[in-house]
N, C-alpha and C. Protein backbone atom coordinates (compact mmCIF):
# COMPACT_ATOMS: atom_id res chain seq x y z
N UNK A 1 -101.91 -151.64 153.01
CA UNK A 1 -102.66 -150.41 153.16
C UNK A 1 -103.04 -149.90 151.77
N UNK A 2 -104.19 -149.82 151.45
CA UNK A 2 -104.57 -149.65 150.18
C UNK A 2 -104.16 -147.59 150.21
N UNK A 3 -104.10 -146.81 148.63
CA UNK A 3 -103.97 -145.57 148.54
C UNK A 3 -105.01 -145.00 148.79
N UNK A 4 -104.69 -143.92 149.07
CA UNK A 4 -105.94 -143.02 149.02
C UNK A 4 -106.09 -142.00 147.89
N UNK A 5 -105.21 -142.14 146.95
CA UNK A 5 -105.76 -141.55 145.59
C UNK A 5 -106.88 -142.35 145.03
N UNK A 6 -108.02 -141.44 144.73
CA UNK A 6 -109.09 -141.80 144.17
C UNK A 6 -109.44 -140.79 142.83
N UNK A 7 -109.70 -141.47 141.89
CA UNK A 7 -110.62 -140.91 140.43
C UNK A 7 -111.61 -141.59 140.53
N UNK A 8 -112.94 -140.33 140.55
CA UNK A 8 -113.98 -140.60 140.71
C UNK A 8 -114.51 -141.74 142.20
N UNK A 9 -115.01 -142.72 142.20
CA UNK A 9 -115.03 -143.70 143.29
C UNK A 9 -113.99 -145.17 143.14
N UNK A 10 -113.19 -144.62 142.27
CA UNK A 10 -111.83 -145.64 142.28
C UNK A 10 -110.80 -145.43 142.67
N UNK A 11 -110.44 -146.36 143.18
CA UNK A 11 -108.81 -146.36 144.15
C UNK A 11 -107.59 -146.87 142.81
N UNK A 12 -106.74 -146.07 142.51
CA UNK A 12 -105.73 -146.58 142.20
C UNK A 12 -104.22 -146.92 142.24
N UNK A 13 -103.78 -147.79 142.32
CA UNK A 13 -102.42 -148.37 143.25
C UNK A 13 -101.46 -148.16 142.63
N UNK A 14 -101.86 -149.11 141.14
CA UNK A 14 -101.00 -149.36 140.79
C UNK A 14 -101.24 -148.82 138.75
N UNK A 15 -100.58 -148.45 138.15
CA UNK A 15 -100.65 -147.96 136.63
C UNK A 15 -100.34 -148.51 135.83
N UNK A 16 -100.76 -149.14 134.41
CA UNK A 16 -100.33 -149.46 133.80
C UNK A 16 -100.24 -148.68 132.34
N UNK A 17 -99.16 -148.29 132.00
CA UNK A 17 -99.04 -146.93 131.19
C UNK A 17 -98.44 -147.02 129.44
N UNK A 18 -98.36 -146.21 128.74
CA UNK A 18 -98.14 -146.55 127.43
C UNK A 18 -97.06 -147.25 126.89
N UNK A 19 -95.82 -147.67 127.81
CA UNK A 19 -95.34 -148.84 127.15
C UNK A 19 -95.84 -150.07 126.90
N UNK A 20 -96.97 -150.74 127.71
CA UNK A 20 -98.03 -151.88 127.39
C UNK A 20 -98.23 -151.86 126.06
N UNK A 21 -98.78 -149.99 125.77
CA UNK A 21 -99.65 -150.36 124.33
C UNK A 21 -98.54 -151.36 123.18
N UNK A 22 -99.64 -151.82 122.51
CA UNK A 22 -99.04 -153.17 121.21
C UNK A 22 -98.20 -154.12 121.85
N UNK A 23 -98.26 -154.16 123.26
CA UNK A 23 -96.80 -155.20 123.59
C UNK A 23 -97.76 -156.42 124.52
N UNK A 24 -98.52 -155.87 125.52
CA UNK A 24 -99.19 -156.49 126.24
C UNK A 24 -98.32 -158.16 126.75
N UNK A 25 -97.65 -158.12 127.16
CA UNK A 25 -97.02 -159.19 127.93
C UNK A 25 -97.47 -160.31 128.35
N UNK A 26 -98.14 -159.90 129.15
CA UNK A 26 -98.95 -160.84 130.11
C UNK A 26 -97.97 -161.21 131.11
N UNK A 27 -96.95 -161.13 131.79
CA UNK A 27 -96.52 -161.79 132.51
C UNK A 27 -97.48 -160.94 133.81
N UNK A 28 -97.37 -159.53 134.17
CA UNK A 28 -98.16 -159.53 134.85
C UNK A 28 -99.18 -160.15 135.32
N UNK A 29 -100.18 -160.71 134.33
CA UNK A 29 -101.50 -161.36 134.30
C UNK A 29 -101.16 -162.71 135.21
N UNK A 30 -99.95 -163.29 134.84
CA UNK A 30 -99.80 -164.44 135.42
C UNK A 30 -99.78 -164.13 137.01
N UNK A 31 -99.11 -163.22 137.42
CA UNK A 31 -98.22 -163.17 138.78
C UNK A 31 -98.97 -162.30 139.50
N UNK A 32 -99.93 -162.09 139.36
CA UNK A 32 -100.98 -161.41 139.87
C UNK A 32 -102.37 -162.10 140.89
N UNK A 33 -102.29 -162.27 141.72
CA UNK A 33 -103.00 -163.01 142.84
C UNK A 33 -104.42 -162.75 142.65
N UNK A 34 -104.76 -161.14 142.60
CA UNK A 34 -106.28 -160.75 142.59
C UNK A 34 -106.71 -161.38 141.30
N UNK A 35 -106.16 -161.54 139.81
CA UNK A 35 -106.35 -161.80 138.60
C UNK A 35 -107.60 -160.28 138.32
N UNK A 36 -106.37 -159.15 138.51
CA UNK A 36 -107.16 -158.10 138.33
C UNK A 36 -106.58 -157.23 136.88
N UNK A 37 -105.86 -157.56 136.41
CA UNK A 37 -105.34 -157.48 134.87
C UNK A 37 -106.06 -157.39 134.03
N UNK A 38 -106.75 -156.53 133.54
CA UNK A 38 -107.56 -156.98 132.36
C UNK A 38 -106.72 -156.94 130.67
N UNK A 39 -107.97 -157.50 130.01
CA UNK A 39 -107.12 -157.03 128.50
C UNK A 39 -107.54 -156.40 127.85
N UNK A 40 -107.39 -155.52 126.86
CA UNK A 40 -108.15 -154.66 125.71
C UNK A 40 -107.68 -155.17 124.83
N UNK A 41 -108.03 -154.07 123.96
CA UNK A 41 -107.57 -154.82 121.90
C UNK A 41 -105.53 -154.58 122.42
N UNK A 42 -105.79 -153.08 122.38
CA UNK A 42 -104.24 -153.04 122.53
C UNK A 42 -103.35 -153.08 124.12
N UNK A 43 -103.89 -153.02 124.88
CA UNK A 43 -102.90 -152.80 126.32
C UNK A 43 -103.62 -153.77 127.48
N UNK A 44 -102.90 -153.63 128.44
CA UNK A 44 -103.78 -154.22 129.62
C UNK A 44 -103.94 -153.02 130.54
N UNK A 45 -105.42 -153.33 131.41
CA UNK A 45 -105.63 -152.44 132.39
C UNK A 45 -105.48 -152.89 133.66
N UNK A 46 -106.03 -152.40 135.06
CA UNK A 46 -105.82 -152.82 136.49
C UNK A 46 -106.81 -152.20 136.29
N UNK A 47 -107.77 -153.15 137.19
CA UNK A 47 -109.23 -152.97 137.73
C UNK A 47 -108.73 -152.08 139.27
N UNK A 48 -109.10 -150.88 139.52
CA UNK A 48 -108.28 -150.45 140.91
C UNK A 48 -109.33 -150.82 141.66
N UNK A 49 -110.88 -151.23 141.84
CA UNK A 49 -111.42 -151.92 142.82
C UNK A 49 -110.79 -153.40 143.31
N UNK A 50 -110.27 -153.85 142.41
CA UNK A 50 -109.81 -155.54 142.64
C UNK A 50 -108.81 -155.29 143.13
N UNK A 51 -107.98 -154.65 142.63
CA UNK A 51 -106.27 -154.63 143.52
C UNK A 51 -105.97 -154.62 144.39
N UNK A 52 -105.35 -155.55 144.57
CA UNK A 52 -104.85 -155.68 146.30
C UNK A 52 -103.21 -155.16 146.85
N UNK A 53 -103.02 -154.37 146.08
CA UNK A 53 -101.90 -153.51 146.01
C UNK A 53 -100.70 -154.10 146.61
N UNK A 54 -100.47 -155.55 146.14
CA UNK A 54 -99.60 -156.13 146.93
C UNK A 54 -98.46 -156.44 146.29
N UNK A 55 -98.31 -155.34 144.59
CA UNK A 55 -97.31 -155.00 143.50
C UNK A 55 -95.86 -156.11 143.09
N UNK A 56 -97.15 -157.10 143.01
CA UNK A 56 -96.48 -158.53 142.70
C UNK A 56 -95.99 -158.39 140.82
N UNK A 57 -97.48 -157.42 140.17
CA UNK A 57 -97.10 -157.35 139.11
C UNK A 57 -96.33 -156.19 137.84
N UNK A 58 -95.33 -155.63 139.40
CA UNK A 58 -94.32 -154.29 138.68
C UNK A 58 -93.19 -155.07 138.40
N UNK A 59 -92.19 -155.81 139.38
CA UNK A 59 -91.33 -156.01 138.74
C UNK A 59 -90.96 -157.06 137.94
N UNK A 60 -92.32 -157.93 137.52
CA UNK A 60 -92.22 -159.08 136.49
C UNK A 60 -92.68 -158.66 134.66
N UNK A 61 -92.87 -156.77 134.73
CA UNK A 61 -93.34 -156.33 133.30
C UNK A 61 -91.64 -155.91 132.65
N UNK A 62 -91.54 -156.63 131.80
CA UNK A 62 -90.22 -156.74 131.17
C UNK A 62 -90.25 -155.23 129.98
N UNK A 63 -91.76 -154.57 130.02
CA UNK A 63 -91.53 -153.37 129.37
C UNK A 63 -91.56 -151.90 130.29
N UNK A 64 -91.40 -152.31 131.57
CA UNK A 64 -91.33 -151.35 132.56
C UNK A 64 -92.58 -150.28 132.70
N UNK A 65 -93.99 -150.82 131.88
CA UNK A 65 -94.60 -150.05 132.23
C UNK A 65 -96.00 -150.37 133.67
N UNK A 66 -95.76 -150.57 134.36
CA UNK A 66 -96.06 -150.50 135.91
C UNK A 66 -95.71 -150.03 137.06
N UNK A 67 -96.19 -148.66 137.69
CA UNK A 67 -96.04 -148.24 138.14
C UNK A 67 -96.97 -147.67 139.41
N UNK A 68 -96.31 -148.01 141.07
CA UNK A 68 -97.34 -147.69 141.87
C UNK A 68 -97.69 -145.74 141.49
N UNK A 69 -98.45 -145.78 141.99
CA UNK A 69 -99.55 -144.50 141.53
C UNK A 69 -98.21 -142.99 142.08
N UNK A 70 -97.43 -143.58 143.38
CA UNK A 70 -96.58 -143.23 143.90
C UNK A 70 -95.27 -142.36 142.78
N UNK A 71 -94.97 -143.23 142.19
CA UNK A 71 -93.87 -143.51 141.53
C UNK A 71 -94.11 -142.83 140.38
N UNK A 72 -95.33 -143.00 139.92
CA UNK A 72 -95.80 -142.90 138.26
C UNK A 72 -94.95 -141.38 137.48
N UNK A 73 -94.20 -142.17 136.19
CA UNK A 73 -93.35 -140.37 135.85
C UNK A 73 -94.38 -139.74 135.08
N UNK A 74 -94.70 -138.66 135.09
CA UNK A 74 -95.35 -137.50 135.15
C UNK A 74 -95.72 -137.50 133.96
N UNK A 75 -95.10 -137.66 132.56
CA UNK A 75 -95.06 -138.13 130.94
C UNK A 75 -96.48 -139.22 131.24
N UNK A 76 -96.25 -140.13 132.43
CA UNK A 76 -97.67 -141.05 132.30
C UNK A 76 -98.73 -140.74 133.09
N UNK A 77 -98.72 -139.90 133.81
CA UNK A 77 -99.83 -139.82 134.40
C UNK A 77 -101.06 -139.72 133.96
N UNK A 78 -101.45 -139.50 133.08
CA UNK A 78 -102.79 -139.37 132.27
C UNK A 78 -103.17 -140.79 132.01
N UNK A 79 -102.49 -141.95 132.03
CA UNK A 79 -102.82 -143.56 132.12
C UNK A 79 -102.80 -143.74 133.52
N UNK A 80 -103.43 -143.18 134.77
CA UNK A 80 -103.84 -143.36 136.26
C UNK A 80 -105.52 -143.27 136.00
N UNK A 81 -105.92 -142.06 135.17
CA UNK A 81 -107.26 -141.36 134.88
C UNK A 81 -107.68 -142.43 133.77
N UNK A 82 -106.43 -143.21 133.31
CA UNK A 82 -107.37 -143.91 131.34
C UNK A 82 -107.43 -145.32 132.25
N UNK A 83 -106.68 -145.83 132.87
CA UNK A 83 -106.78 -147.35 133.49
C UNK A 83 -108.07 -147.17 134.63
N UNK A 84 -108.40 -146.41 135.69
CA UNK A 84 -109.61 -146.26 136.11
C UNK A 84 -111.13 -146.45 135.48
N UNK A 85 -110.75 -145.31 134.12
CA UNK A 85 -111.82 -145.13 133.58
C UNK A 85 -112.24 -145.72 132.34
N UNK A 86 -111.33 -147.16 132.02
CA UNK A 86 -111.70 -148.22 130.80
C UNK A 86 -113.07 -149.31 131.46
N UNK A 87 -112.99 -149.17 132.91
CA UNK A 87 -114.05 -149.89 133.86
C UNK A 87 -115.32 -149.53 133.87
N UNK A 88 -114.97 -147.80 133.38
CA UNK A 88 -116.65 -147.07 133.78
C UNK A 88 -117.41 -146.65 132.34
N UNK A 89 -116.31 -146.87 131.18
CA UNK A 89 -116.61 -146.31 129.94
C UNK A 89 -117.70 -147.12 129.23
N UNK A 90 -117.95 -146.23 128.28
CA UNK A 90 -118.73 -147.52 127.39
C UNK A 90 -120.23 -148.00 127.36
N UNK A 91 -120.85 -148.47 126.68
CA UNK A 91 -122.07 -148.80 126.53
C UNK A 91 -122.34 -149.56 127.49
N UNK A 92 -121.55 -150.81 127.50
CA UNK A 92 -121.41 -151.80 128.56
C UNK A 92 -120.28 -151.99 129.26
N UNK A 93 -119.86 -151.13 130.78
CA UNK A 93 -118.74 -150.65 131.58
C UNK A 93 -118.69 -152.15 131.98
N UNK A 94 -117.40 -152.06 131.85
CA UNK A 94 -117.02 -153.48 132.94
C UNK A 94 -117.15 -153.32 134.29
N UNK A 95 -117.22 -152.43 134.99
CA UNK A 95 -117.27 -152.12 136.24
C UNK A 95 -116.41 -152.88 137.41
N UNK A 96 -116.62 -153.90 138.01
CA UNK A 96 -116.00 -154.64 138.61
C UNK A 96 -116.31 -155.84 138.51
N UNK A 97 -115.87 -156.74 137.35
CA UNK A 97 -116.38 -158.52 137.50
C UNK A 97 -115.70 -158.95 138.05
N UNK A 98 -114.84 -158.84 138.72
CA UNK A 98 -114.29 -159.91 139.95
C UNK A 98 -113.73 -161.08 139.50
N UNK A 99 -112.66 -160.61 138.48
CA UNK A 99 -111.57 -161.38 137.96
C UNK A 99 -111.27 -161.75 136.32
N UNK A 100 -110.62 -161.46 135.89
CA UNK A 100 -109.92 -161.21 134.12
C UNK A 100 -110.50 -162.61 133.38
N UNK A 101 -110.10 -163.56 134.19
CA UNK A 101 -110.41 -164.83 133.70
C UNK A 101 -111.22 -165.16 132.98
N UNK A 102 -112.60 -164.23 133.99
CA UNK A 102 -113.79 -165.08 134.04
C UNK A 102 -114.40 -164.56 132.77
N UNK A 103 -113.66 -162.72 131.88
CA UNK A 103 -114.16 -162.10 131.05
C UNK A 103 -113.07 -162.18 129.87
N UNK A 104 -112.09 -162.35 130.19
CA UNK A 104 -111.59 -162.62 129.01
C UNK A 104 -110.84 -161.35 128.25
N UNK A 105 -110.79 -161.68 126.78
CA UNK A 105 -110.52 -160.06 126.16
C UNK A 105 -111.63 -159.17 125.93
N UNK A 106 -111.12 -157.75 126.70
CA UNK A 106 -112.62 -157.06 126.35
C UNK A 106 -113.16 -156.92 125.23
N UNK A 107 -111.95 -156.42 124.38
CA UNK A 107 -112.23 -156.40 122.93
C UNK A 107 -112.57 -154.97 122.87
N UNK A 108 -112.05 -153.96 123.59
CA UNK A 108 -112.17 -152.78 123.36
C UNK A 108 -110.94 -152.09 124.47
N UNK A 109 -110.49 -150.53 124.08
CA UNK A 109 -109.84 -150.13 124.35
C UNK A 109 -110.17 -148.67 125.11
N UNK A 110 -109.77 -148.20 126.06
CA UNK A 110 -109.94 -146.74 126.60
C UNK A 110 -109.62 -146.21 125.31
N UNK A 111 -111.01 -144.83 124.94
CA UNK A 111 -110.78 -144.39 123.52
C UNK A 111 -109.40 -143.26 123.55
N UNK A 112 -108.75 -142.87 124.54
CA UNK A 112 -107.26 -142.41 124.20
C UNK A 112 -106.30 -143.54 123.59
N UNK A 113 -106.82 -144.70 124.25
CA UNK A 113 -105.30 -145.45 123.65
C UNK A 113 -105.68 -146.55 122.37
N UNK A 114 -107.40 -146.43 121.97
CA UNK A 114 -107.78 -147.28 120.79
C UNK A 114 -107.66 -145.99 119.39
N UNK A 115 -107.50 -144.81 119.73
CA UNK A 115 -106.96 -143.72 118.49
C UNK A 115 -106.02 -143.99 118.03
């Protein structure tokens, strides 16, 4: 059952919040079915159109920062609004490409967490 929290016309499930920044793991990326993970310079995001909220990739982040939207502690909530909106930002929004793979590193960061 997907959430019904929405920012703007995005659904988001699942968070990925400021312990990522400088650490970026990847194990998520691996264990992730949709391959809805993206990457920036410094963190990874969740595309919340791609997610299939089936939170394969919370308990394989060894820096504990993944969190369903549910759960999210309150210190992070402002990375629910920055992981949505790294998709819509920008000259050229990633919007929804329909899988990490196929784009690679964005090479840019939501401008809260590239300051």
């Amino acid at each position: 059952m997907l959430c019904d929290r929405v920012k703007g016309n995005k659904l988001v499930p699942y968070v990925i919040t400021q312990a990522c920044v400088d650490v970026m793991d990847k194990s998520c990326m691996e264990e992730c079915p949709a391959d809805c993970i993206y990457e920036g310079d410094r963190m990874l995001y969740i595309q919340p159109d791609e997610c299939v909220e089936c939170g394969r990739c919370e308990p394989v982040c060894p820096q504990i920062s993944i969190f369903h939207h549910e759960d999210l502690p309150a210190e992070s909530k402002p990375f629910e609004r920055i992981n949505a909106e790294f998709f819509t930002l920008g000259i050229e929004p990633l919007g929804s490409p329909g899988g990490a793979r196929k784009v690679g590193r964005a090479g840019r960061d939501h401008p809260e967490v590239g300051a």
